[in-house]
C-alpha atoms as a PDB file:
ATOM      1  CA  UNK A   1       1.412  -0.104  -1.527  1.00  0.00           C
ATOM      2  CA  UNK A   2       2.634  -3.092  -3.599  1.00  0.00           C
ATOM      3  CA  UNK A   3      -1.287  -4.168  -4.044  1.00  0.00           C
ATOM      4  CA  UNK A   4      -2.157  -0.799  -5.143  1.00  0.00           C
ATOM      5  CA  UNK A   5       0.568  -1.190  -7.284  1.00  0.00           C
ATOM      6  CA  UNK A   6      -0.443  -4.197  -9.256  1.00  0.00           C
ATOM      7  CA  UNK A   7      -3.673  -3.024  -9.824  1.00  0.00           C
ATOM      8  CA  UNK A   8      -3.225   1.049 -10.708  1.00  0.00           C
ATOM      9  CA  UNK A   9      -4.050   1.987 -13.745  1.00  0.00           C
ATOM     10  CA  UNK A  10      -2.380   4.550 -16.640  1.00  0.00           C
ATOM     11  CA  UNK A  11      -5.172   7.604 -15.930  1.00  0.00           C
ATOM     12  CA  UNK A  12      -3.785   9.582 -18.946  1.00  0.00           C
ATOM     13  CA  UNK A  13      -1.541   9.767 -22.349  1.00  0.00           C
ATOM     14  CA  UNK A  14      -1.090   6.911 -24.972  1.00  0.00           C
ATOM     15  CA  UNK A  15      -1.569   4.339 -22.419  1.00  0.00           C
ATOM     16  CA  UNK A  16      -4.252   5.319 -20.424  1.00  0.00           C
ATOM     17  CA  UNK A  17      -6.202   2.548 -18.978  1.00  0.00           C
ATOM     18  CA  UNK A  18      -3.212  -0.194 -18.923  1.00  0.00           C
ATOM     19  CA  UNK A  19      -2.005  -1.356 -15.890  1.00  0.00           C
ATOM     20  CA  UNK A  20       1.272   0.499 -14.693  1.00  0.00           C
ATOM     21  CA  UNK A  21       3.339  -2.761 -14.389  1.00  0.00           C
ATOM     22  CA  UNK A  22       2.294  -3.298 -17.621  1.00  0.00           C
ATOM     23  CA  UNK A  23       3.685   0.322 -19.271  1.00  0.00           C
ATOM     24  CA  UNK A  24       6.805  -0.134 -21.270  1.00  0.00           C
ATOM     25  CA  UNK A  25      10.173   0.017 -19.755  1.00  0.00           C
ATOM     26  CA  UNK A  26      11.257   2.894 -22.088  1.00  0.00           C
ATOM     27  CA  UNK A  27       7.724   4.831 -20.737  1.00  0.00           C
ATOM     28  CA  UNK A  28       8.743   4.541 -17.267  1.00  0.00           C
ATOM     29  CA  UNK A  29      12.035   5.757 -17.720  1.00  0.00           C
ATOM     30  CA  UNK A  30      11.088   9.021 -19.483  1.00  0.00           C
ATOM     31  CA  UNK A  31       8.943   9.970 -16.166  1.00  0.00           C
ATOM     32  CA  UNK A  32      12.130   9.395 -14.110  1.00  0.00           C
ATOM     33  CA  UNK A  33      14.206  11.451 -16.359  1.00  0.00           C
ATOM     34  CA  UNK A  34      11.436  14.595 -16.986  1.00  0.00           C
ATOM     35  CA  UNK A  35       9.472  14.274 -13.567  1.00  0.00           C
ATOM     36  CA  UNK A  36       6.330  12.206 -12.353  1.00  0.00           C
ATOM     37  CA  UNK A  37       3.122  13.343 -11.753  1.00  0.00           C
ATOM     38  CA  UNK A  38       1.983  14.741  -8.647  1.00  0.00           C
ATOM     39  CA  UNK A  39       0.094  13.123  -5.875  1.00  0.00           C
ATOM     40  CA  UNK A  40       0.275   9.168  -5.289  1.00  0.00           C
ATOM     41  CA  UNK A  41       0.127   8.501  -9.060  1.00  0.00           C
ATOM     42  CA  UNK A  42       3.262   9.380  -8.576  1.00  0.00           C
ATOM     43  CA  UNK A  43       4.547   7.815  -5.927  1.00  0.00           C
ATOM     44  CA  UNK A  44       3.603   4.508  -7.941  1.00  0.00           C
ATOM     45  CA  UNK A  45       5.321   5.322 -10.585  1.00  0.00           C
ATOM     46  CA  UNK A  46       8.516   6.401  -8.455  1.00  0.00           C
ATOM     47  CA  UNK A  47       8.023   2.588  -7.078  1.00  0.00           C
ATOM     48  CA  UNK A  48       7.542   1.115 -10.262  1.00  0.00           C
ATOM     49  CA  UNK A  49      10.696   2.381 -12.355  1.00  0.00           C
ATOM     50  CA  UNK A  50      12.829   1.340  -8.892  1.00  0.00           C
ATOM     51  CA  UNK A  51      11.567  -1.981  -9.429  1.00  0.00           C
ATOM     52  CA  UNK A  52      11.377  -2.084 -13.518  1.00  0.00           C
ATOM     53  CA  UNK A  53      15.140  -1.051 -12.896  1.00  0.00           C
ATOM     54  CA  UNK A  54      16.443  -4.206 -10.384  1.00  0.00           C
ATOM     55  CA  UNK A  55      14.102  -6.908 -13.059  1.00  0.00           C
ATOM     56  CA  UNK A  56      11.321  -6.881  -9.709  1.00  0.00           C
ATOM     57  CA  UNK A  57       8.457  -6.874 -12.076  1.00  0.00           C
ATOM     58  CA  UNK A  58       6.974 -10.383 -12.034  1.00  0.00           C
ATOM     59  CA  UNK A  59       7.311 -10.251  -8.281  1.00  0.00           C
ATOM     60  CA  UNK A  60       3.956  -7.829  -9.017  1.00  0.00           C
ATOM     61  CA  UNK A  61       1.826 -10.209 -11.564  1.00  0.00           C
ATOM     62  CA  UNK A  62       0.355 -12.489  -8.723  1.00  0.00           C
ATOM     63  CA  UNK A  63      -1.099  -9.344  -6.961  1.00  0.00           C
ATOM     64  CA  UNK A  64      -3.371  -8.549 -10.141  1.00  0.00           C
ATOM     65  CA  UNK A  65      -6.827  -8.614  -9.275  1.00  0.00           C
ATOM     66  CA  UNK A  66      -8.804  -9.654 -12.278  1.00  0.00           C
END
Protein backbone atom coordinates (compact mmCIF):
# COMPACT_ATOMS: atom_id res chain seq x y z
CA UNK A 1 0.00 0.00 0.00
CA UNK A 2 2.76 2.46 1.02
CA UNK A 3 4.32 1.99 -2.74
CA UNK A 4 1.07 2.67 -4.25
CA UNK A 5 1.07 5.43 -2.11
CA UNK A 6 4.14 7.24 -3.22
CA UNK A 7 3.38 6.95 -6.60
CA UNK A 8 -0.74 7.70 -6.88
CA UNK A 9 -1.62 10.39 -8.53
CA UNK A 10 -4.44 13.47 -7.95
CA UNK A 11 -7.10 11.94 -10.83
CA UNK A 12 -9.30 15.10 -10.48
CA UNK A 13 -9.84 18.93 -9.19
CA UNK A 14 -7.12 21.73 -9.07
CA UNK A 15 -4.45 19.28 -8.58
CA UNK A 16 -5.04 16.64 -10.79
CA UNK A 17 -2.01 14.91 -11.97
CA UNK A 18 0.32 15.72 -8.76
CA UNK A 19 1.38 13.14 -6.70
CA UNK A 20 -0.85 12.68 -3.48
CA UNK A 21 2.12 13.06 -1.03
CA UNK A 22 2.72 15.97 -2.77
CA UNK A 23 -1.08 17.72 -2.27
CA UNK A 24 -1.07 20.44 0.28
CA UNK A 25 -1.62 19.78 3.88
CA UNK A 26 -4.66 22.16 4.00
CA UNK A 27 -6.10 19.89 0.71
CA UNK A 28 -5.87 16.79 2.58
CA UNK A 29 -7.51 17.97 5.49
CA UNK A 30 -10.66 19.28 3.75
CA UNK A 31 -11.26 15.49 2.40
CA UNK A 32 -11.05 14.31 6.05
CA UNK A 33 -13.40 16.89 7.24
CA UNK A 34 -16.18 16.66 4.05
CA UNK A 35 -15.54 12.88 3.04
CA UNK A 36 -13.06 11.05 0.57
CA UNK A 37 -13.76 9.63 -2.50
CA UNK A 38 -14.94 6.27 -2.99
CA UNK A 39 -13.04 3.21 -3.92
CA UNK A 40 -9.13 2.89 -3.13
CA UNK A 41 -8.52 6.54 -4.13
CA UNK A 42 -9.79 6.79 -1.10
CA UNK A 43 -8.34 4.62 0.98
CA UNK A 44 -4.99 6.51 -0.04
CA UNK A 45 -6.07 9.44 0.86
CA UNK A 46 -7.50 8.11 4.33
CA UNK A 47 -3.63 6.85 4.66
CA UNK A 48 -2.17 9.89 3.58
CA UNK A 49 -3.88 12.62 5.94
CA UNK A 50 -3.05 9.84 8.97
CA UNK A 51 0.40 10.23 8.02
CA UNK A 52 0.44 14.14 6.84
CA UNK A 53 -1.06 14.41 10.49
CA UNK A 54 1.96 12.45 12.74
CA UNK A 55 4.88 14.61 10.14
CA UNK A 56 5.28 10.69 8.30
CA UNK A 57 5.59 12.28 4.96
CA UNK A 58 9.26 12.06 3.96
CA UNK A 59 9.17 8.50 5.20
CA UNK A 60 7.18 8.27 1.51
CA UNK A 61 9.76 10.34 -0.89
CA UNK A 62 12.27 7.35 -1.33
CA UNK A 63 9.37 5.13 -2.66
CA UNK A 64 8.81 7.61 -5.73
CA UNK A 65 9.33 5.93 -8.83
CA UNK A 66 10.56 8.41 -11.35
Amino acid sequence: MLLRLANARMPFGKYSGRLLIDLPEAYVVWFARNGYPKGELGVLMAALYEIKANGMETFLRPLVRE
